[in-house]
C-alpha atoms as a PDB file:
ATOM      1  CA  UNK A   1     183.580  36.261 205.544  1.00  0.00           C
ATOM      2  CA  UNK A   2     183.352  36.227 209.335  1.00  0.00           C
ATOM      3  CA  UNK A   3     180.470  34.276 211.145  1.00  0.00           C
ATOM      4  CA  UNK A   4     178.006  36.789 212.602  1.00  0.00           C
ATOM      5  CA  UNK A   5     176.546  36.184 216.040  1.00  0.00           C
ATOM      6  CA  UNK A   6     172.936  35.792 215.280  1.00  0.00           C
ATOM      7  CA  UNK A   7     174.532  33.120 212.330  1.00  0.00           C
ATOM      8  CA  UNK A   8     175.951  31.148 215.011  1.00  0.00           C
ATOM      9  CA  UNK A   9     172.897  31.249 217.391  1.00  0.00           C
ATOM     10  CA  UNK A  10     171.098  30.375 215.280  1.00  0.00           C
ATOM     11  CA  UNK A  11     173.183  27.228 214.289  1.00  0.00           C
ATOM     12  CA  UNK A  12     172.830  26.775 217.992  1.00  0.00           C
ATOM     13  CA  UNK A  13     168.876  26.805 218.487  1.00  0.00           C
ATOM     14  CA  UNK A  14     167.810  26.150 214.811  1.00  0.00           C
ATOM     15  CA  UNK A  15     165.218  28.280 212.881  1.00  0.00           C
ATOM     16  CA  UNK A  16     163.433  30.998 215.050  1.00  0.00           C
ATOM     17  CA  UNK A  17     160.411  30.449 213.493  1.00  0.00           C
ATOM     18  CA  UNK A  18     160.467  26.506 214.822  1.00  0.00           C
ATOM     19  CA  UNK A  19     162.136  27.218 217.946  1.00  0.00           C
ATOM     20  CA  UNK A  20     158.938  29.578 218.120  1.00  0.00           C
ATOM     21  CA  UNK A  21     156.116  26.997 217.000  1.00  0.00           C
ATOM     22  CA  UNK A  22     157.705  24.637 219.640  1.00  0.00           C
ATOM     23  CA  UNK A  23     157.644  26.950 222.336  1.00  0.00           C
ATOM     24  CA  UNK A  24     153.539  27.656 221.803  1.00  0.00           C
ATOM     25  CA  UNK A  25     153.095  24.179 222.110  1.00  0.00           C
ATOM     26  CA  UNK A  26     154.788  23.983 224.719  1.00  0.00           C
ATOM     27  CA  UNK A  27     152.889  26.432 226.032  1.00  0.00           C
ATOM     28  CA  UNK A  28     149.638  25.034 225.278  1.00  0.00           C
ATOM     29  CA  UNK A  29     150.331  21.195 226.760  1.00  0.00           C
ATOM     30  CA  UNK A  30     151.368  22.976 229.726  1.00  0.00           C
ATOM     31  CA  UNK A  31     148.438  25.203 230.305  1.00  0.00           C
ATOM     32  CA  UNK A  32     146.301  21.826 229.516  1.00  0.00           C
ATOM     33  CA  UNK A  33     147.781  20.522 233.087  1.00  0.00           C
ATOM     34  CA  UNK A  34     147.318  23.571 234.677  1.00  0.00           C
ATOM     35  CA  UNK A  35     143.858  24.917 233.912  1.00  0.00           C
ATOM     36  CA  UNK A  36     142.040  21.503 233.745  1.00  0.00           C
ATOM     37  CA  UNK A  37     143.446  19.941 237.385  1.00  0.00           C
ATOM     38  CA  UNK A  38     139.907  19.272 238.404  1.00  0.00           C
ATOM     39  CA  UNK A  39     138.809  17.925 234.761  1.00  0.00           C
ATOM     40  CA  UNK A  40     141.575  15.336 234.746  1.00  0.00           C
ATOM     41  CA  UNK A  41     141.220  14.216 238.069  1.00  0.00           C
ATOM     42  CA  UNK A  42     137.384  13.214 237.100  1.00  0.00           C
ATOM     43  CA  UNK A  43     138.277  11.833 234.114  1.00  0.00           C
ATOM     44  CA  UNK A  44     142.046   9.971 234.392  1.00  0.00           C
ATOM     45  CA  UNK A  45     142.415  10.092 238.140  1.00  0.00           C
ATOM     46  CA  UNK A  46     145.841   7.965 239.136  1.00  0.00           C
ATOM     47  CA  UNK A  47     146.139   7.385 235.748  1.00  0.00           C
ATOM     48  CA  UNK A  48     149.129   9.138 233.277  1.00  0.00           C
ATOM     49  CA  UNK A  49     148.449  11.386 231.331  1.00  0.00           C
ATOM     50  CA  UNK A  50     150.540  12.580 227.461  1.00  0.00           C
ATOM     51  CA  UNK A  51     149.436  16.084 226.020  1.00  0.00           C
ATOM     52  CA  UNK A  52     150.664  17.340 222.889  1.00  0.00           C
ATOM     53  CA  UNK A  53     149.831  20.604 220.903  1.00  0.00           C
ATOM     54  CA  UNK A  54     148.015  21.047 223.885  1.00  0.00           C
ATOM     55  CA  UNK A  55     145.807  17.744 223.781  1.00  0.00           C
ATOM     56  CA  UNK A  56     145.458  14.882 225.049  1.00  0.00           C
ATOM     57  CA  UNK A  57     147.168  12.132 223.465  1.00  0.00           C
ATOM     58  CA  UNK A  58     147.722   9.386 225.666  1.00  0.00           C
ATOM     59  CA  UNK A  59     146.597   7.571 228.918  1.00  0.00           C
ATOM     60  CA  UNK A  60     147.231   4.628 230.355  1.00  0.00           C
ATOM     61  CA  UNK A  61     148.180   3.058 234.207  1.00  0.00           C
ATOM     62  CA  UNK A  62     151.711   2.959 233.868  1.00  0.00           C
ATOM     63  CA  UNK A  63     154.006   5.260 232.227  1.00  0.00           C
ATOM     64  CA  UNK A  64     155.536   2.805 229.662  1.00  0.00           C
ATOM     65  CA  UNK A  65     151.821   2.175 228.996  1.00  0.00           C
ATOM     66  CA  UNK A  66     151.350   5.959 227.638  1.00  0.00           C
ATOM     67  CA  UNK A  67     154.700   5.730 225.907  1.00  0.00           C
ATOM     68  CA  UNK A  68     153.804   2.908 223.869  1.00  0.00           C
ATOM     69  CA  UNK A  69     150.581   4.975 223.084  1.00  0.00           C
ATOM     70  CA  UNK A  70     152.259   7.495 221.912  1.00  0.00           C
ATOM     71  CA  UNK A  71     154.762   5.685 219.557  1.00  0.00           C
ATOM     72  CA  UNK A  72     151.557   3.925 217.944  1.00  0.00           C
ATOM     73  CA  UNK A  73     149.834   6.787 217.324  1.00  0.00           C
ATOM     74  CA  UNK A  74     153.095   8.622 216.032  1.00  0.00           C
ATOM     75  CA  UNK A  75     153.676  11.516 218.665  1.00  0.00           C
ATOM     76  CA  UNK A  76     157.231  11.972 219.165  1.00  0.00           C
ATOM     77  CA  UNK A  77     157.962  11.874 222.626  1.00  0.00           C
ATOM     78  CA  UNK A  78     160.331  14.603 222.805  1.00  0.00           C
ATOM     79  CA  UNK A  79     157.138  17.364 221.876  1.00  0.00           C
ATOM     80  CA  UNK A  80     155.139  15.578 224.779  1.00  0.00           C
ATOM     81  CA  UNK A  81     154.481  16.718 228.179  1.00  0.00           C
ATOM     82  CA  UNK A  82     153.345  13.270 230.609  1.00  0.00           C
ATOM     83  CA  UNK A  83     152.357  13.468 233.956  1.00  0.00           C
ATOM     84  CA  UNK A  84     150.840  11.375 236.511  1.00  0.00           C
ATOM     85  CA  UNK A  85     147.310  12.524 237.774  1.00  0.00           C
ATOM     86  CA  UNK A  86     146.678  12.763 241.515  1.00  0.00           C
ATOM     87  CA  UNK A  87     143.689  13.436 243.546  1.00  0.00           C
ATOM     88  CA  UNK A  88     145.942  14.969 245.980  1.00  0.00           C
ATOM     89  CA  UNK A  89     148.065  18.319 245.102  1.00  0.00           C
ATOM     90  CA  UNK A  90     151.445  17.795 246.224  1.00  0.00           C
ATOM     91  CA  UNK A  91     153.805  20.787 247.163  1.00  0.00           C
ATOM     92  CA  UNK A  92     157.441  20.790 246.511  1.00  0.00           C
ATOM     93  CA  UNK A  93     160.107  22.837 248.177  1.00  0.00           C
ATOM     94  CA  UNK A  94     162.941  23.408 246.374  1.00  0.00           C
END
């Protein structure tokens, strides 16, 4: 019997309803950055900063630093969004 096409995308992207889940959290972590700027700056200013799931994991002053943190606590980096908090917003041309 022939392979379908929505058999071999999914082969390709995995289950829909994980590709799904991951995509929410992605979601979420990213919306942390974006609607709490000002909040981070108080709190973590030139510091990194890991969210997961939408929270925050991780801090630390270096990046390897928040790494670490997160293999300790058992947050697999590849579901985490890090960035580096700056009082300053920088714009980017692209």
């Amino acid at each position: 019997m022939p392979r379908s096409d929505v058999d071999a995308l999914i082969d390709l992207i995995g289950d829909p309803r994980e590709l799904d889940r991951d995509v929410q959290a992605f979601r979420r972590s990213a919306e942390r950055f974006s609607s709490d700027r000002r909040r981070l700056i108080e709190a973590y200013p030139k510091q990194w900063v890991a969210v997961v799931d939408g929270e925050i994991r991780a801090t630390g002053d270096t990046l390897p630093a928040v790494l670490d943190e997160l293999d300790r606590k058992g947050y697999p980096r590849s579901r985490a969004l890090v960035r580096f908090v700056e009082k300053n917003h920088r714009k980017f041309i692209l």
